[in-house]
C-alpha atoms as a PDB file:
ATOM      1  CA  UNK A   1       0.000   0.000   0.000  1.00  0.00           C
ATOM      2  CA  UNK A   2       1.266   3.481  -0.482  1.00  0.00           C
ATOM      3  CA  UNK A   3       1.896   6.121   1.995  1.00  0.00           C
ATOM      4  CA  UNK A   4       1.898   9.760   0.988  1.00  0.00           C
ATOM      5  CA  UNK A   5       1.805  11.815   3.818  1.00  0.00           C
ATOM      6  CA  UNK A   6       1.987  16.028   3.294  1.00  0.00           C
ATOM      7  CA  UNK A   7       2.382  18.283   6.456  1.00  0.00           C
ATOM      8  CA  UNK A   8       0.402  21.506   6.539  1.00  0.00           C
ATOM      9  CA  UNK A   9       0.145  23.918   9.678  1.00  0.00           C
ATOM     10  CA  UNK A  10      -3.842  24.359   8.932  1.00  0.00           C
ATOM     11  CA  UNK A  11      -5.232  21.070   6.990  1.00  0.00           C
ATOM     12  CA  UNK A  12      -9.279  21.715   7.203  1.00  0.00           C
ATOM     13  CA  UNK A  13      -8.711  24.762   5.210  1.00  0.00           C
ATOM     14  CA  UNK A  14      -6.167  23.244   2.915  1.00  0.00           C
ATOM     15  CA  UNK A  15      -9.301  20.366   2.497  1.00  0.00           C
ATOM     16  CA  UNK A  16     -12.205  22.413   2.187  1.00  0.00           C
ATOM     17  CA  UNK A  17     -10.914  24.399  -0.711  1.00  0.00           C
ATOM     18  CA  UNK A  18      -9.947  20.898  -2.893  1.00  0.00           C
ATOM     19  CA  UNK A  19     -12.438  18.468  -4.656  1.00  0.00           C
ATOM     20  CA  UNK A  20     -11.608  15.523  -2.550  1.00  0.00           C
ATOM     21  CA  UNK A  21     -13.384  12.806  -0.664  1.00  0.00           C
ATOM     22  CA  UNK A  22     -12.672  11.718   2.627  1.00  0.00           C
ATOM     23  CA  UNK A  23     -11.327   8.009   3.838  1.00  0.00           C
ATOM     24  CA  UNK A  24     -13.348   6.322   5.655  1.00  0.00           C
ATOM     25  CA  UNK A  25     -11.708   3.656   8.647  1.00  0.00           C
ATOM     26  CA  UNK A  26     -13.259   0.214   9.200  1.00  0.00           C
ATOM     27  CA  UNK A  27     -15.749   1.244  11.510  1.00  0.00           C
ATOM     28  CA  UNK A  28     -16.880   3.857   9.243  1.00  0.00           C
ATOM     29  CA  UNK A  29     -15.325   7.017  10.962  1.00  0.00           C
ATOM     30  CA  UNK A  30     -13.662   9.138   9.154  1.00  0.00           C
ATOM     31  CA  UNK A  31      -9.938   8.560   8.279  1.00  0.00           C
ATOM     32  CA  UNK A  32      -7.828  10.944  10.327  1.00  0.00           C
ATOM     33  CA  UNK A  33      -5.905  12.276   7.503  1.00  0.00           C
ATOM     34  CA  UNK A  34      -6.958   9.945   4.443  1.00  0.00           C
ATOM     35  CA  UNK A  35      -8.642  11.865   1.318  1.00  0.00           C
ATOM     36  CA  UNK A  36      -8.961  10.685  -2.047  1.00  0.00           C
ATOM     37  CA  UNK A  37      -8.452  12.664  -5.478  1.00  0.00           C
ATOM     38  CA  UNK A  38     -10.065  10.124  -7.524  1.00  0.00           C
ATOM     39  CA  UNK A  39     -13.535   9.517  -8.344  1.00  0.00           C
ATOM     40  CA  UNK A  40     -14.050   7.154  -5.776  1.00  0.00           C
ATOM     41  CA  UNK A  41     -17.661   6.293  -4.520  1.00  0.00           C
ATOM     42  CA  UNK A  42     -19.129   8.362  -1.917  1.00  0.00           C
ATOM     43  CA  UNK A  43     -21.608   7.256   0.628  1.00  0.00           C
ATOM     44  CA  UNK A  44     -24.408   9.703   0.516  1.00  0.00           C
ATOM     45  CA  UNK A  45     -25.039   9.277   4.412  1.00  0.00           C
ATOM     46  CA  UNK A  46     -21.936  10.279   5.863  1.00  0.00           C
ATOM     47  CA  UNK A  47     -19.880  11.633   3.025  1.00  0.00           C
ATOM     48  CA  UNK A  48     -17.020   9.384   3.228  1.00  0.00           C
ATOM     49  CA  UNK A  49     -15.825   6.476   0.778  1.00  0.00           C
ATOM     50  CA  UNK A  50     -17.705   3.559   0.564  1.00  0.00           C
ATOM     51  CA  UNK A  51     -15.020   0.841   1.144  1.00  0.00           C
ATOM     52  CA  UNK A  52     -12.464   1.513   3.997  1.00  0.00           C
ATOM     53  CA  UNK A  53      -8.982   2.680   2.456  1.00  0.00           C
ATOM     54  CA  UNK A  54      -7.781  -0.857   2.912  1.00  0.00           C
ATOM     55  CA  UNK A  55     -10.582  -2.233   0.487  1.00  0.00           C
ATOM     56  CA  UNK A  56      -9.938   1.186  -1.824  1.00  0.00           C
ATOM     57  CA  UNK A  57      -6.674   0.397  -1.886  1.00  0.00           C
ATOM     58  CA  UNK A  58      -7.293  -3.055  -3.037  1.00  0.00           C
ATOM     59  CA  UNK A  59      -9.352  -1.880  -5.853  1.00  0.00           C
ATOM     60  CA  UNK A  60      -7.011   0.767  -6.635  1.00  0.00           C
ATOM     61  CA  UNK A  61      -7.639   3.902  -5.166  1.00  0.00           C
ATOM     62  CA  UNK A  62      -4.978   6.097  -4.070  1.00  0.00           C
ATOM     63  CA  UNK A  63      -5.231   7.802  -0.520  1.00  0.00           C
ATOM     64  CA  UNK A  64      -3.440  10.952   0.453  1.00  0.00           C
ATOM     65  CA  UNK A  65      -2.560  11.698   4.214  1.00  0.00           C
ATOM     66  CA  UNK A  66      -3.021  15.580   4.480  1.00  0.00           C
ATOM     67  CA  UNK A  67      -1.528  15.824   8.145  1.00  0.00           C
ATOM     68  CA  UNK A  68      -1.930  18.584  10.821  1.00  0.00           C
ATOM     69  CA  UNK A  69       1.646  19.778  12.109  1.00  0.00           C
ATOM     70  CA  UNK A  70       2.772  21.863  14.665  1.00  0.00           C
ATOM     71  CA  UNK A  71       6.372  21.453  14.638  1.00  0.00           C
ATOM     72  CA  UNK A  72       6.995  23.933  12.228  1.00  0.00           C
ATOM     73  CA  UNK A  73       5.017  26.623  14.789  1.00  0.00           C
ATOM     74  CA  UNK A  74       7.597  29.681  14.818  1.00  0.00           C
ATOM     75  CA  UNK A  75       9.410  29.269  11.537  1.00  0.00           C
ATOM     76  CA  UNK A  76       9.059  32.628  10.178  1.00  0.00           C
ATOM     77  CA  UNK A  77       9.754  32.389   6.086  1.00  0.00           C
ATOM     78  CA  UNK A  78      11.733  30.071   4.164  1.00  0.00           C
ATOM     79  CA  UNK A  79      15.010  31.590   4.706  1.00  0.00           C
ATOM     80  CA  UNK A  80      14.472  30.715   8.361  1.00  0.00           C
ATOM     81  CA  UNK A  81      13.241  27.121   8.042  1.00  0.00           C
ATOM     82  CA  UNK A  82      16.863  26.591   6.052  1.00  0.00           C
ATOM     83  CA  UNK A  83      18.952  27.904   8.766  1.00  0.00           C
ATOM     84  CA  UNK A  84      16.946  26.272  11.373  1.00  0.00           C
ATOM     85  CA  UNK A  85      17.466  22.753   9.211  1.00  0.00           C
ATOM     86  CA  UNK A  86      21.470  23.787   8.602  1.00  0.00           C
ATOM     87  CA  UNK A  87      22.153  24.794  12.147  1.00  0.00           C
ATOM     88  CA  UNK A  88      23.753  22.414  14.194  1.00  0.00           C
ATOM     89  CA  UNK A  89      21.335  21.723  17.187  1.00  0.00           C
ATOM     90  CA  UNK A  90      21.927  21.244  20.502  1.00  0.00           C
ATOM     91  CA  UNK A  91      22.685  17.698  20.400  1.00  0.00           C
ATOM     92  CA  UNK A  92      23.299  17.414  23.984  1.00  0.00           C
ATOM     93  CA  UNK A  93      19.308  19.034  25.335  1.00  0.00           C
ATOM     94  CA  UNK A  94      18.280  15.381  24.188  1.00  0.00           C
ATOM     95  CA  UNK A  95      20.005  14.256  27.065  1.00  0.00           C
ATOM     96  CA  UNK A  96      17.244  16.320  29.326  1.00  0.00           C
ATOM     97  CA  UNK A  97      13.801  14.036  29.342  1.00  0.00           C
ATOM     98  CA  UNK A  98      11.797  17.687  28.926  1.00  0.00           C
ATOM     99  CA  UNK A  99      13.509  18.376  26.086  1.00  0.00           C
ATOM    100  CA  UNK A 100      12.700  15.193  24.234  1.00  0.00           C
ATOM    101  CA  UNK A 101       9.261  15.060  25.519  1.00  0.00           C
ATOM    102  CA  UNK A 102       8.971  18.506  23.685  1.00  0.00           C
ATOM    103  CA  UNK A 103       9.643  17.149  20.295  1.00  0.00           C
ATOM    104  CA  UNK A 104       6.959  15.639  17.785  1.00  0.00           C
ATOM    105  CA  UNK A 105       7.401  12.086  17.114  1.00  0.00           C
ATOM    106  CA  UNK A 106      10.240  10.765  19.984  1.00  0.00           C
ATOM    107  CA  UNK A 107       8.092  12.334  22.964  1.00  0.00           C
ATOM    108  CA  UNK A 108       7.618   9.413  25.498  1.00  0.00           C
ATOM    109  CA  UNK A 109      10.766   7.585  24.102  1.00  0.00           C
ATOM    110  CA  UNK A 110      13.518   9.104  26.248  1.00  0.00           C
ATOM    111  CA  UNK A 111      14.788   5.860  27.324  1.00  0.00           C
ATOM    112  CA  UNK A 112      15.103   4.748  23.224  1.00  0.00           C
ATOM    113  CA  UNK A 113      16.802   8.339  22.903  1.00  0.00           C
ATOM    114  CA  UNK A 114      19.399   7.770  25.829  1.00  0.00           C
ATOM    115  CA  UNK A 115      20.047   4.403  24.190  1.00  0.00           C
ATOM    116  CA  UNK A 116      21.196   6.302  21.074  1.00  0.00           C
ATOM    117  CA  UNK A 117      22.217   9.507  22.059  1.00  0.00           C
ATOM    118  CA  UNK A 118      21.947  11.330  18.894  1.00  0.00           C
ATOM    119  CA  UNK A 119      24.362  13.377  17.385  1.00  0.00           C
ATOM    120  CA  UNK A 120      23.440  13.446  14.009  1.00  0.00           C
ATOM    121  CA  UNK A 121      20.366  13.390  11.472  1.00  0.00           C
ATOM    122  CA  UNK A 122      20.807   9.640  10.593  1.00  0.00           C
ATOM    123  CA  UNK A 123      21.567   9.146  14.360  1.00  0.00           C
ATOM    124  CA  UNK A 124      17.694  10.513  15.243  1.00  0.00           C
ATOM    125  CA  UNK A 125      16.558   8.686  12.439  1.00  0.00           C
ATOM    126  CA  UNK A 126      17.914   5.147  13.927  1.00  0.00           C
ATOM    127  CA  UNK A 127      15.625   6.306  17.448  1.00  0.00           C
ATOM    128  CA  UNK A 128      12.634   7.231  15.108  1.00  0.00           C
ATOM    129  CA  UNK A 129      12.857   3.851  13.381  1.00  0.00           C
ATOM    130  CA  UNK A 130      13.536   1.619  16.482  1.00  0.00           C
ATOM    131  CA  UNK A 131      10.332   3.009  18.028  1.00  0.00           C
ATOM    132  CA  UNK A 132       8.473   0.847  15.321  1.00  0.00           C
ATOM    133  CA  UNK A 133       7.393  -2.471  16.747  1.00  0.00           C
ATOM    134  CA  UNK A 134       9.344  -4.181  14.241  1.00  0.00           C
ATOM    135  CA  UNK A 135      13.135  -2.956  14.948  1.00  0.00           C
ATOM    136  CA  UNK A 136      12.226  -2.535  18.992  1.00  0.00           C
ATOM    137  CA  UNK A 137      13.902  -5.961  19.720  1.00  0.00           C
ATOM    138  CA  UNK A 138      17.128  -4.205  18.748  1.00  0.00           C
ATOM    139  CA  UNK A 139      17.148  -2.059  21.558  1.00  0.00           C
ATOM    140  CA  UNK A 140      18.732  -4.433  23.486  1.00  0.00           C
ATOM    141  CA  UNK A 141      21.764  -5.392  20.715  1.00  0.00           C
ATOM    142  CA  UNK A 142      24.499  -3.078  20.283  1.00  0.00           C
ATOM    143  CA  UNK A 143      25.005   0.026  18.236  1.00  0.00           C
ATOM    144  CA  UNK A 144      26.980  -1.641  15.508  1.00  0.00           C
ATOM    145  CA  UNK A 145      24.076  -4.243  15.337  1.00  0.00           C
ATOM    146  CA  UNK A 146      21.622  -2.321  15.376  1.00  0.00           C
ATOM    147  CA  UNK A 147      23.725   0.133  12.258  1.00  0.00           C
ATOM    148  CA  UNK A 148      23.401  -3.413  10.230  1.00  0.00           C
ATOM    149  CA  UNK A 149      19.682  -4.280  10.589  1.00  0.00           C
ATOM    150  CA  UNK A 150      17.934  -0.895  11.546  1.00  0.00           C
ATOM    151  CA  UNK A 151      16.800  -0.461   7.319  1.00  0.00           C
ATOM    152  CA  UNK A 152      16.570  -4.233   6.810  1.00  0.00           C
ATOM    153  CA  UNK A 153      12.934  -5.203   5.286  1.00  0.00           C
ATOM    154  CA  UNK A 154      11.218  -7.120   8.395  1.00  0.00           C
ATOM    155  CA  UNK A 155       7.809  -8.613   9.362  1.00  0.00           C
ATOM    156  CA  UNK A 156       6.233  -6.075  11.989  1.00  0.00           C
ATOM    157  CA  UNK A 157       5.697  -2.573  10.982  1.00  0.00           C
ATOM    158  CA  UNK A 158       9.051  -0.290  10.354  1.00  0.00           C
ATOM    159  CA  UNK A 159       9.940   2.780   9.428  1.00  0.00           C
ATOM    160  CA  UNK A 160      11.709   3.370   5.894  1.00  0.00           C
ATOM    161  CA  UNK A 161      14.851   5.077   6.175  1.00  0.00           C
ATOM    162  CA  UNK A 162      13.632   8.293   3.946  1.00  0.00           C
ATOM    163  CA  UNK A 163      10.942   8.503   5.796  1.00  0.00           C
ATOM    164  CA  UNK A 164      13.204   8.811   8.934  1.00  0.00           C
ATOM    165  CA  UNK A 165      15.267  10.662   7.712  1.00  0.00           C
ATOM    166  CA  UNK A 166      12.865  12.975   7.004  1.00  0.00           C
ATOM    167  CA  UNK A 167      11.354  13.099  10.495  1.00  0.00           C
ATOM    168  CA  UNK A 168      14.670  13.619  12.085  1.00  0.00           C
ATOM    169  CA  UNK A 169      15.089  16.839  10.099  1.00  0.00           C
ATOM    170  CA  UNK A 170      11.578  18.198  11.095  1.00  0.00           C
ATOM    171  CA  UNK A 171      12.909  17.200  14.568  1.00  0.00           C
ATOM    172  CA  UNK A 172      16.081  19.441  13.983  1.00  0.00           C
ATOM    173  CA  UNK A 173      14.477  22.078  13.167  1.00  0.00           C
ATOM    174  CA  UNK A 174      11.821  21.642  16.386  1.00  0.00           C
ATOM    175  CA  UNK A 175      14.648  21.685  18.669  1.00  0.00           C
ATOM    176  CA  UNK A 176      16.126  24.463  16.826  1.00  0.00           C
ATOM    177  CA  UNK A 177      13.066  26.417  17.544  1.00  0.00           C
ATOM    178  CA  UNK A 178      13.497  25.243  20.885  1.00  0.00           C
ATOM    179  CA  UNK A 179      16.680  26.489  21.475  1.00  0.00           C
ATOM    180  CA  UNK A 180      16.330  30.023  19.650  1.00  0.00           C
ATOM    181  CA  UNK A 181      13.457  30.646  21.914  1.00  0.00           C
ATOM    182  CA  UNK A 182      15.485  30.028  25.079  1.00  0.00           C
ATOM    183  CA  UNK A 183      18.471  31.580  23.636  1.00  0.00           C
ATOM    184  CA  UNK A 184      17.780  34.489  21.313  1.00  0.00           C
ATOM    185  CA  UNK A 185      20.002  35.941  19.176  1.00  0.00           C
ATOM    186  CA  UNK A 186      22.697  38.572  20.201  1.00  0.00           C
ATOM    187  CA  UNK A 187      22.157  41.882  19.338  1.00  0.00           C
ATOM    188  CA  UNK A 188      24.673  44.117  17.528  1.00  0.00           C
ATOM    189  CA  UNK A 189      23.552  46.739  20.226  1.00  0.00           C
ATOM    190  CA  UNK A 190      26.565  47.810  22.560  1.00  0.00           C
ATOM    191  CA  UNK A 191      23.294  48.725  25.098  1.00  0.00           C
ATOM    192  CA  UNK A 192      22.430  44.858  25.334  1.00  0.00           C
ATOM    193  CA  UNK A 193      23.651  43.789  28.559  1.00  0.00           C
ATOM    194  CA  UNK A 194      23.267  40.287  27.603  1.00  0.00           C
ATOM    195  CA  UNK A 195      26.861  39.910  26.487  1.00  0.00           C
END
């Protein structure tokens, strides 16, 4: 099955000004993300795809994921969502449990942080994957172990590495946020007594 999720900071709006129909779930709620582009079938009762997305996908359909998204809260303009994704964090505030319970996606996995203690990109991306049920067994095998397997295809549900990868840069730029708004900027003022 495909997976195409897009991020957007306001996605009702982004929804209610496209031709789309809404995914329905099993139990015929509404998909929390899931819209279609196609002509699929619409129930005239409550709006949504006839078949689940499993069954549309089976027959062909192709769901979108249009995803609420907070982490990008504070970026200003695209100038300062590059610097924010080309500035070196602060590697070391993932050692504080706040810190990392601040930050979409590895909030609650301190512990599976700590085991990794990123320092780079790919480093976050390992944590993000071995969250999954299927790469958590690795927690307990070393890092050069886990380097081999974390991207190998396995049974339970993992994480692709682009899709990690891309994750841990929405997570650099959190903490970025993070730290700018604890540590502003100097001034070029000879009045700021912050120097």
């Amino acid at each position: 099955m495909t997976d195409i999720d897009i991020d957007f900071a306001e996605r009702t709006r982004v929804i209610a000004s496209l031709p789309c129909v809404p995914a329905a779930l099993r139990d015929r709620r509404p998909h929390p993300s899931g819209v279609y582009f196609q002509d699929i079938p619409r129930d005239p009762l409550d709006g949504l795809a006839v078949w689940d997305h499993r069954q549309a996908a089976d027959r062909g359909y192709f769901k979108l994921d249009f995803l609420n998204t907070t982490i990008y809260d504070g970026v200003r303009d695209e100038a300062h969502l590059v610097a924010l994704l080309t500035s070196e964090p602060p590697w070391d505030a993932l050692d504080d449990r706040d810190t990392v319970n601040q930050l979409a996606h590895i909030n609650g996995h301190y512990n599976t942080v700590q085991t990794i203690r990123p320092r780079s990109i790919e480093d976050l991306a390992i944590c993000l994957a071995l969250i999954r049920p299927g790469k958590k067994h690795l927690l307990s095998r070393s890092r050069a172990e886990i380097d081999r397997e974390i991207w190998l295809p396995t049974n339970g549900f993992t994480f692709k590495k682009s899709h990690s990868i891309a994750y841990a840069a929405a997570i650099v730029v959190q903490l970025n946020l993070l730290y700018e708004r604890h540590h502003p900027p100097l001034s070029a003022d000879p009045a700021d007594t912050r120097l």
